[in-house]
PDB file of N, CA and C in Angstrom:
ATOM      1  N   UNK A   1      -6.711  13.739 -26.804  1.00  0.00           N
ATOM      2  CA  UNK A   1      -7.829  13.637 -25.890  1.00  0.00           C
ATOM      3  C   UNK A   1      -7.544  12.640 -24.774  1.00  0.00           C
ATOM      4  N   UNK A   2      -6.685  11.171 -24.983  1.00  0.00           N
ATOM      5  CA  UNK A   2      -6.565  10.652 -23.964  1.00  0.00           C
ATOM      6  C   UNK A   2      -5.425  11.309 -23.016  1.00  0.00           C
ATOM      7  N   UNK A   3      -4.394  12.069 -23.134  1.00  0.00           N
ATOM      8  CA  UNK A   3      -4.217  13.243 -22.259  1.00  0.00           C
ATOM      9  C   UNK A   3      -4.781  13.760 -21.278  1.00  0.00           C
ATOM     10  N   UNK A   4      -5.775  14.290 -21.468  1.00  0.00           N
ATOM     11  CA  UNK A   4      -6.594  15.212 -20.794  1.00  0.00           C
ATOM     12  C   UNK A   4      -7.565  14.401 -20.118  1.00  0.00           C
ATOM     13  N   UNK A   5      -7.993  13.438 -20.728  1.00  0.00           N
ATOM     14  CA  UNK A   5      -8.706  12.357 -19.734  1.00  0.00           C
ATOM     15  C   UNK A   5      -7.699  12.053 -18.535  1.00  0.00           C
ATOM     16  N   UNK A   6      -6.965  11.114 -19.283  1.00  0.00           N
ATOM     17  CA  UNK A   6      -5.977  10.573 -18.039  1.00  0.00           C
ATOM     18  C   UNK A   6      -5.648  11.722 -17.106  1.00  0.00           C
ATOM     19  N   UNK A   7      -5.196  12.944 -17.234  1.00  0.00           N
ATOM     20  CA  UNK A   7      -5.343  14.342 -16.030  1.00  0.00           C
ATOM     21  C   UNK A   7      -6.562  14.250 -15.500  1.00  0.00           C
ATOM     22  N   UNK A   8      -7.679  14.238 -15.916  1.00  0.00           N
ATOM     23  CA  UNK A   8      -8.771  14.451 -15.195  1.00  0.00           C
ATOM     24  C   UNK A   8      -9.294  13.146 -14.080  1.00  0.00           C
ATOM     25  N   UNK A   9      -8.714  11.682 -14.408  1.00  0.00           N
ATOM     26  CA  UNK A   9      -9.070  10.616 -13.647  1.00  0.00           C
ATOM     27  C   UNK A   9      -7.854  10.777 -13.006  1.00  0.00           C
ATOM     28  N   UNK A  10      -6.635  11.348 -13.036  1.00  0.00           N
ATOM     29  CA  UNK A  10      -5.917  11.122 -12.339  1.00  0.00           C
ATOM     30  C   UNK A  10      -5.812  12.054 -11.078  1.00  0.00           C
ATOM     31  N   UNK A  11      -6.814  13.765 -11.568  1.00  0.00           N
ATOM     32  CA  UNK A  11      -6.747  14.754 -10.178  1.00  0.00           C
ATOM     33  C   UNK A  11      -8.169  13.843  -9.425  1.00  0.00           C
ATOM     34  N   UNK A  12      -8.824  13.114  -9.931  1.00  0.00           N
ATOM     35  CA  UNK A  12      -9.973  12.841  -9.327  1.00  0.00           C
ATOM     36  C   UNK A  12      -9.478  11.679  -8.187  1.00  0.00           C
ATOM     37  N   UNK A  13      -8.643  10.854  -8.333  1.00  0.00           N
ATOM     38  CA  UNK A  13      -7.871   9.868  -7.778  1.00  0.00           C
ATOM     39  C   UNK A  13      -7.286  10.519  -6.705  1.00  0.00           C
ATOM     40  N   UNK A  14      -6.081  11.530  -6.941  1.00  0.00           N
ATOM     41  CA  UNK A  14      -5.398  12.235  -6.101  1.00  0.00           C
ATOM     42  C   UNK A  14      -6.669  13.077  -5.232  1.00  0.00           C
ATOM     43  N   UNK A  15      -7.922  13.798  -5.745  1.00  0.00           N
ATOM     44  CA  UNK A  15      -8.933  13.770  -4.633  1.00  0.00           C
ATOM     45  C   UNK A  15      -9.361  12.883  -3.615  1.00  0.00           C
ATOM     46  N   UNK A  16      -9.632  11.693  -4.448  1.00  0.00           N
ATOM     47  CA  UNK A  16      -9.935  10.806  -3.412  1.00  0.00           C
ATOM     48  C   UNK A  16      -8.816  10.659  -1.953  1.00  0.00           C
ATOM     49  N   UNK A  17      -7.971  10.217  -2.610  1.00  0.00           N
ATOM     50  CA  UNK A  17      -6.765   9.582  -1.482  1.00  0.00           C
ATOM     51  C   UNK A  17      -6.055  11.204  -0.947  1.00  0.00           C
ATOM     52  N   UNK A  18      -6.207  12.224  -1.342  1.00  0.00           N
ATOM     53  CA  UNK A  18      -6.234  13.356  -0.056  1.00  0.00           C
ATOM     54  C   UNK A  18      -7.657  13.009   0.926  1.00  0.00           C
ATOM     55  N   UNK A  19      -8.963  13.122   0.291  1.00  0.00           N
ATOM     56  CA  UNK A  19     -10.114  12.773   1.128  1.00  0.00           C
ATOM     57  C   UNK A  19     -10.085  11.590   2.753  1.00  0.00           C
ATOM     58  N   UNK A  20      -9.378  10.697   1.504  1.00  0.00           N
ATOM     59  CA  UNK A  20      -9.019   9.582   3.096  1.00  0.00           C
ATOM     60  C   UNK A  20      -8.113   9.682   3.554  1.00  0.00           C
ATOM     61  N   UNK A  21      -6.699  10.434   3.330  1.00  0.00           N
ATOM     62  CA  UNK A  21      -5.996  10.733   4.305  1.00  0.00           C
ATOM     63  C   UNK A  21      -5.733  12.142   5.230  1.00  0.00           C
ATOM     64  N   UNK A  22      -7.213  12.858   4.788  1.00  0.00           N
ATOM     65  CA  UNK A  22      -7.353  13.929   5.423  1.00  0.00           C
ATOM     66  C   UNK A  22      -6.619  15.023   5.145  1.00  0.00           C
ATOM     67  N   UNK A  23      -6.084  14.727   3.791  1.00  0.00           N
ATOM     68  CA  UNK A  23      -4.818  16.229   3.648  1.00  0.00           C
ATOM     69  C   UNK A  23      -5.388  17.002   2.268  1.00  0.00           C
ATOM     70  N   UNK A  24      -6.711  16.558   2.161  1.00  0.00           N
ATOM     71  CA  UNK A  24      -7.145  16.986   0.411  1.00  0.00           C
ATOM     72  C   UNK A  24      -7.196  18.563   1.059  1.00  0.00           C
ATOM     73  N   UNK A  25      -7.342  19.369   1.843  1.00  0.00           N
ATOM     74  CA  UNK A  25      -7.827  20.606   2.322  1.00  0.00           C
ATOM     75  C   UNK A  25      -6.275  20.993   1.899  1.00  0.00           C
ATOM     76  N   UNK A  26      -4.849  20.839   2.115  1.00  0.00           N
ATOM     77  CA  UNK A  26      -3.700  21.571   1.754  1.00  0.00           C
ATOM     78  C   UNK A  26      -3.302  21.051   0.331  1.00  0.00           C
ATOM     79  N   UNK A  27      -3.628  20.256  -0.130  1.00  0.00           N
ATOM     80  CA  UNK A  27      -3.075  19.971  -1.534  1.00  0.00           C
ATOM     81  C   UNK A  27      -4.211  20.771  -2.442  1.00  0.00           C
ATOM     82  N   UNK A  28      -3.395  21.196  -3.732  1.00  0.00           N
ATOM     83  CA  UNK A  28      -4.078  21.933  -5.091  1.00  0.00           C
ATOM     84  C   UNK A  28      -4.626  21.238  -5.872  1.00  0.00           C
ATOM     85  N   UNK A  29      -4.905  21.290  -6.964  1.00  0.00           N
ATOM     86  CA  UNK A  29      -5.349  20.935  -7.892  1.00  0.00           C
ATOM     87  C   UNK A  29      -3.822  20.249  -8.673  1.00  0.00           C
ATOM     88  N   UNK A  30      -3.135  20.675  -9.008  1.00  0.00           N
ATOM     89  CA  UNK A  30      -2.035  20.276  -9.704  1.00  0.00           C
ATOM     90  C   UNK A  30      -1.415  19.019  -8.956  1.00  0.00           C
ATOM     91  N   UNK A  31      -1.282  19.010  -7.385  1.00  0.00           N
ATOM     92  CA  UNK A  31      -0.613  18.207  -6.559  1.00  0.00           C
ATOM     93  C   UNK A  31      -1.595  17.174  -6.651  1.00  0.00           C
ATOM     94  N   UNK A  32      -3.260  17.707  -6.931  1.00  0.00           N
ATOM     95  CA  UNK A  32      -4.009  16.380  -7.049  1.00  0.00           C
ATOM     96  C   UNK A  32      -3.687  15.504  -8.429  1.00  0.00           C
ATOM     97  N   UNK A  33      -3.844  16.180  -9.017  1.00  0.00           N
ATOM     98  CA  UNK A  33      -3.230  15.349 -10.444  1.00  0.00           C
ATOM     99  C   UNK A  33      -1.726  14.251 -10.705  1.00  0.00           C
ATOM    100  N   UNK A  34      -1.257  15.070  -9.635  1.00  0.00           N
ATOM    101  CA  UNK A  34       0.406  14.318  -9.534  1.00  0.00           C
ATOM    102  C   UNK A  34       0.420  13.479  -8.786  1.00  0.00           C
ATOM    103  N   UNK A  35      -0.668  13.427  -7.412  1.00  0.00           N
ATOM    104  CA  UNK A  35      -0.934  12.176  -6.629  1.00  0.00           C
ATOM    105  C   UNK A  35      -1.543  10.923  -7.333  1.00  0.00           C
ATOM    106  N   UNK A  36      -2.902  11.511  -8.013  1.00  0.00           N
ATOM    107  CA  UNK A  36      -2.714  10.544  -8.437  1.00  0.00           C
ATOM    108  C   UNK A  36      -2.356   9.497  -9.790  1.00  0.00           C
ATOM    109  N   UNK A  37      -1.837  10.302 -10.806  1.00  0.00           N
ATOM    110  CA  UNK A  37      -1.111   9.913 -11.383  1.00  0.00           C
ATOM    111  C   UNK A  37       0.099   8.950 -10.850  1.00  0.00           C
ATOM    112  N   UNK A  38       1.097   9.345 -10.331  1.00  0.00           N
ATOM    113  CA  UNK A  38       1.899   9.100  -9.752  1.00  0.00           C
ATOM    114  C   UNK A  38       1.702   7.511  -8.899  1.00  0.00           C
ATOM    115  N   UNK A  39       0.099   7.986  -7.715  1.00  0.00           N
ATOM    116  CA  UNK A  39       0.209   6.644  -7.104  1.00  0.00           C
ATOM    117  C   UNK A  39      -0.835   5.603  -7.979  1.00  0.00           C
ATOM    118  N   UNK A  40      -1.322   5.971  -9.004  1.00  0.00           N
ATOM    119  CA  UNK A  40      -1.486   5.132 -10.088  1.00  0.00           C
ATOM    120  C   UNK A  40      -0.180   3.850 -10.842  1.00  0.00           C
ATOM    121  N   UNK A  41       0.322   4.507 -10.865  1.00  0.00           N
ATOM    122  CA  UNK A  41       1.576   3.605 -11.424  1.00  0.00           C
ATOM    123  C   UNK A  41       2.235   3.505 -10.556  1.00  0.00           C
ATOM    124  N   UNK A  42       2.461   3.258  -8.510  1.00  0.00           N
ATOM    125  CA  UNK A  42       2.583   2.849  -7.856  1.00  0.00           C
ATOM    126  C   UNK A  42       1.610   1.781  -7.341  1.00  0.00           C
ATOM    127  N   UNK A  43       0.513   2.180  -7.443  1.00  0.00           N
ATOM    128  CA  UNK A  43      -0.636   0.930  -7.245  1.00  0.00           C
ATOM    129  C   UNK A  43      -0.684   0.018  -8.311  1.00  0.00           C
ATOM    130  N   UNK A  44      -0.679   0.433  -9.244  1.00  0.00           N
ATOM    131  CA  UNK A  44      -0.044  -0.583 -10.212  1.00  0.00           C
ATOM    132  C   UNK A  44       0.348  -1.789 -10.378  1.00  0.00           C
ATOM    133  N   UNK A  45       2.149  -1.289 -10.025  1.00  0.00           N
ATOM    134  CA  UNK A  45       2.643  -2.207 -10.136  1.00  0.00           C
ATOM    135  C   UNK A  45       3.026  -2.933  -8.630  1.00  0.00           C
ATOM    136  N   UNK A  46       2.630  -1.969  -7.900  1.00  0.00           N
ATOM    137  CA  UNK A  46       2.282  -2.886  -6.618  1.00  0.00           C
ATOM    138  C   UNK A  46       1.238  -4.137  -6.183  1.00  0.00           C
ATOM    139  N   UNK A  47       0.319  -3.758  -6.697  1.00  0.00           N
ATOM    140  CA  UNK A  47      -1.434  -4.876  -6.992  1.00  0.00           C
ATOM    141  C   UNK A  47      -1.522  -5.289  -8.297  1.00  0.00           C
ATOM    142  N   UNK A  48      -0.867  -4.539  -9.510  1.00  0.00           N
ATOM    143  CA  UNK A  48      -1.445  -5.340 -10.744  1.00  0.00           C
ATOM    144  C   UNK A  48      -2.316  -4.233 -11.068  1.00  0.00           C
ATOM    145  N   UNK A  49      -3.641  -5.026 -12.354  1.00  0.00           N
ATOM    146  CA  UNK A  49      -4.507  -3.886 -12.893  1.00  0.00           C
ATOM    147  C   UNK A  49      -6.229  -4.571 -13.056  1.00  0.00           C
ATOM    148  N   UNK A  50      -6.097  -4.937 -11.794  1.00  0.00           N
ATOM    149  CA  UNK A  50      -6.843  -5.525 -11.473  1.00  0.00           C
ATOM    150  C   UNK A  50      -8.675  -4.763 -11.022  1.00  0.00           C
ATOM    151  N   UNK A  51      -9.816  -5.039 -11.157  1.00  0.00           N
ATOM    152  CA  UNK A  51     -10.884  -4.443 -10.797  1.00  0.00           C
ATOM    153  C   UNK A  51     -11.229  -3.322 -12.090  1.00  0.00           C
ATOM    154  N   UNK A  52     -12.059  -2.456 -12.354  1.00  0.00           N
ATOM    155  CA  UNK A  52     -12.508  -1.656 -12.953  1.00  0.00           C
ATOM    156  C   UNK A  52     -11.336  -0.575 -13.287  1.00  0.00           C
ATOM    157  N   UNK A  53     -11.279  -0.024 -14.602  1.00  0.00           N
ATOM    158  CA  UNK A  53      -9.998   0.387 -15.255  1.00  0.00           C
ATOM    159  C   UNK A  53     -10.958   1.636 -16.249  1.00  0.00           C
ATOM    160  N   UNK A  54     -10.059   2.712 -16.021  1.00  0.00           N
ATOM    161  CA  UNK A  54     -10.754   3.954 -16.679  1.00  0.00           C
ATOM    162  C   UNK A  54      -9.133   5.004 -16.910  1.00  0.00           C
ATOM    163  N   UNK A  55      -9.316   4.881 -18.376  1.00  0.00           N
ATOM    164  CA  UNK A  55      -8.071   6.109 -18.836  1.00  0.00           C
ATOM    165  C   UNK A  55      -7.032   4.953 -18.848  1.00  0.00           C
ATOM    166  N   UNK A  56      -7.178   3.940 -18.725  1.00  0.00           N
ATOM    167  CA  UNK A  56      -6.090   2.970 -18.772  1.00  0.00           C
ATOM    168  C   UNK A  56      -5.381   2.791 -17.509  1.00  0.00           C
ATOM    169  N   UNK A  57      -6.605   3.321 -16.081  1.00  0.00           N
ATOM    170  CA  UNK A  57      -5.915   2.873 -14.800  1.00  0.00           C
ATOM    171  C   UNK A  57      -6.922   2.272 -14.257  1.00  0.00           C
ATOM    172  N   UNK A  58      -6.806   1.402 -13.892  1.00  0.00           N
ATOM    173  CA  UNK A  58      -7.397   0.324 -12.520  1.00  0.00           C
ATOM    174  C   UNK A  58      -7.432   1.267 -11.492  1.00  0.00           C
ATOM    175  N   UNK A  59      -8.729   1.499 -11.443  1.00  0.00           N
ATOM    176  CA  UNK A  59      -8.977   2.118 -10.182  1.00  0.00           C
ATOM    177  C   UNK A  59      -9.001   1.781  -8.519  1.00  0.00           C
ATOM    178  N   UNK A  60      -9.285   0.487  -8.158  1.00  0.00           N
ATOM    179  CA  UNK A  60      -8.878   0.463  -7.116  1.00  0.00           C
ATOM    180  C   UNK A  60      -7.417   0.590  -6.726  1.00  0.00           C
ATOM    181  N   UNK A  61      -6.544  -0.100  -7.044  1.00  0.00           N
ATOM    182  CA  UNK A  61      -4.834  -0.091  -7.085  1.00  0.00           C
ATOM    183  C   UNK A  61      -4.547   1.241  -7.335  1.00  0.00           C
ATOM    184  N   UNK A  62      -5.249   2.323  -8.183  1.00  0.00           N
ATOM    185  CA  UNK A  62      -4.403   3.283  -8.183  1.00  0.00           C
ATOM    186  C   UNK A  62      -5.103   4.231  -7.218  1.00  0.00           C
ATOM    187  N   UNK A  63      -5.850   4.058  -6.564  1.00  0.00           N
ATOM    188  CA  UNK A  63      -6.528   4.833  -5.365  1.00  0.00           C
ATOM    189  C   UNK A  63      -5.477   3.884  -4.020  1.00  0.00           C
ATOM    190  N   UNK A  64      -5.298   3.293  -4.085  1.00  0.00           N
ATOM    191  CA  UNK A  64      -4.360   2.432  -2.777  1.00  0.00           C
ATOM    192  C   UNK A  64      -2.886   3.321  -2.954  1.00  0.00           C
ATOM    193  N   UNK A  65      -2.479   3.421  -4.125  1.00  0.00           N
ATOM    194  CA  UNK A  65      -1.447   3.581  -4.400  1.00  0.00           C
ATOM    195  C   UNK A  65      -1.242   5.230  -4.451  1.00  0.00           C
ATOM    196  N   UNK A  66      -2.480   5.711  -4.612  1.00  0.00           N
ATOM    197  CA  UNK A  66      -2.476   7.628  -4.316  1.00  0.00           C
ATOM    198  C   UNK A  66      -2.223   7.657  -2.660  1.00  0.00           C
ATOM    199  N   UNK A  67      -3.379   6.917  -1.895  1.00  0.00           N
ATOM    200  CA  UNK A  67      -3.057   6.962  -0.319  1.00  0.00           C
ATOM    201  C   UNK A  67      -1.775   6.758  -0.048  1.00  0.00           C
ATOM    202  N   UNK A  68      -1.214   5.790  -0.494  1.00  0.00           N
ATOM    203  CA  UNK A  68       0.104   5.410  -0.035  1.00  0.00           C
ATOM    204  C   UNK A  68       0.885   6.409  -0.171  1.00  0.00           C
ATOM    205  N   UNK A  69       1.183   6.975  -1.204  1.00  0.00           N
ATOM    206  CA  UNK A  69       1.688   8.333  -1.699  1.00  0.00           C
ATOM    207  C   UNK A  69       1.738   9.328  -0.942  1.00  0.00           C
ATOM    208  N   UNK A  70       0.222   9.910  -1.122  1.00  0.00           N
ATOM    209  CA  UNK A  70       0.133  11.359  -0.013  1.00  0.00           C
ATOM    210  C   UNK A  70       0.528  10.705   1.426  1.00  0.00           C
ATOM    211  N   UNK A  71       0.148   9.363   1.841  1.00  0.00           N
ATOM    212  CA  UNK A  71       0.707   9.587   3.437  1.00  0.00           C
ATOM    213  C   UNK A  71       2.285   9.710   3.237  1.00  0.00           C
ATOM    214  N   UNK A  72       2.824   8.697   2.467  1.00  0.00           N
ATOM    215  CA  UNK A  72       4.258   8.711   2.603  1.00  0.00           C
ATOM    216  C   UNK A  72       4.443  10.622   2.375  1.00  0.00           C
ATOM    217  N   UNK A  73       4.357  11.146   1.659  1.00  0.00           N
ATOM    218  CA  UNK A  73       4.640  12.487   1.423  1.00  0.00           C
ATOM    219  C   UNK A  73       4.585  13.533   2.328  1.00  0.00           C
ATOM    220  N   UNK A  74       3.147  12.936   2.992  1.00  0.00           N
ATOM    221  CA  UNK A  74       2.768  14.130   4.306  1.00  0.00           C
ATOM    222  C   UNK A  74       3.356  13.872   5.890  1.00  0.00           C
ATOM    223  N   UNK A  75       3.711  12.879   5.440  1.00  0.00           N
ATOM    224  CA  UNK A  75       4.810  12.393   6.978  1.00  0.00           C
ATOM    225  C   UNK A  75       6.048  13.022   6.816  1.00  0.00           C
ATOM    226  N   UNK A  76       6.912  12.901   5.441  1.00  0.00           N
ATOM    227  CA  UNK A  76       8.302  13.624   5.677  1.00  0.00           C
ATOM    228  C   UNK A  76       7.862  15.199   5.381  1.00  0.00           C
ATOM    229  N   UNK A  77       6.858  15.866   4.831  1.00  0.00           N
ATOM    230  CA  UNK A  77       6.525  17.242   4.089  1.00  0.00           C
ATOM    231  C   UNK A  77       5.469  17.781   4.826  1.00  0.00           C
ATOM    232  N   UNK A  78       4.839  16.978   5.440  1.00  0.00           N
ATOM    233  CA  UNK A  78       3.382  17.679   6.391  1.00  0.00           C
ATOM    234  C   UNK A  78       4.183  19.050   7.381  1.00  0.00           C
ATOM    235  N   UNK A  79       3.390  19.755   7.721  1.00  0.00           N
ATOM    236  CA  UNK A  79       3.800  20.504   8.808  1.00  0.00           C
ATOM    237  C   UNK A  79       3.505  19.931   9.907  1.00  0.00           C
ATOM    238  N   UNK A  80       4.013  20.377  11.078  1.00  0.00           N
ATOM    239  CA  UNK A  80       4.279  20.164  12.203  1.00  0.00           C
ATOM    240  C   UNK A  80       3.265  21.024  13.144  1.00  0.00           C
ATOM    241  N   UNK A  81       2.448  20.452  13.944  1.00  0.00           N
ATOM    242  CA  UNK A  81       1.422  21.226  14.712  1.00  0.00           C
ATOM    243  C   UNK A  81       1.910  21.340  15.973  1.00  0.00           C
TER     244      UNK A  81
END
């Protein structure tokens, strides 16, 4: 069960930080989960685990650390307008 939690706070994370960097409209569901998973344990250990913690992630740091992510990602992978 903590599995499936941690997926579910982690596509909700990767929602967020597509939301503020404006790219949640081309990313999936799966890519949300991997954002923020991913910039979870980049916010992490970048800030610590600091502030309110759910599924065993600190949510602010790992919402800093999803943004950081999708922008770094959508700058070398974004398309080109």
């Amino acid at each position: 069960m903590g599995l499936i939690w941690s997926l579910i706070v982690g596509g909700v994370i990767g929602a967020i930080a597509g939301a503020i960097t404006n790219k949640g409209g081309s990313m999936g569901i799966i890519a949300n989960v991997i954002a923020g998973l991913v910039g979870s344990a980049i916010g992490q250990s970048l800030l610590g685990n600091w502030g309110p913690s759910l599924a065993g992630m600190a949510i602010i740091p790992s919402i800093i650390g999803a943004v950081i992510l999708v922008a770094i990602v959508s700058f070398f992978f974004g398309k080109k307008a």
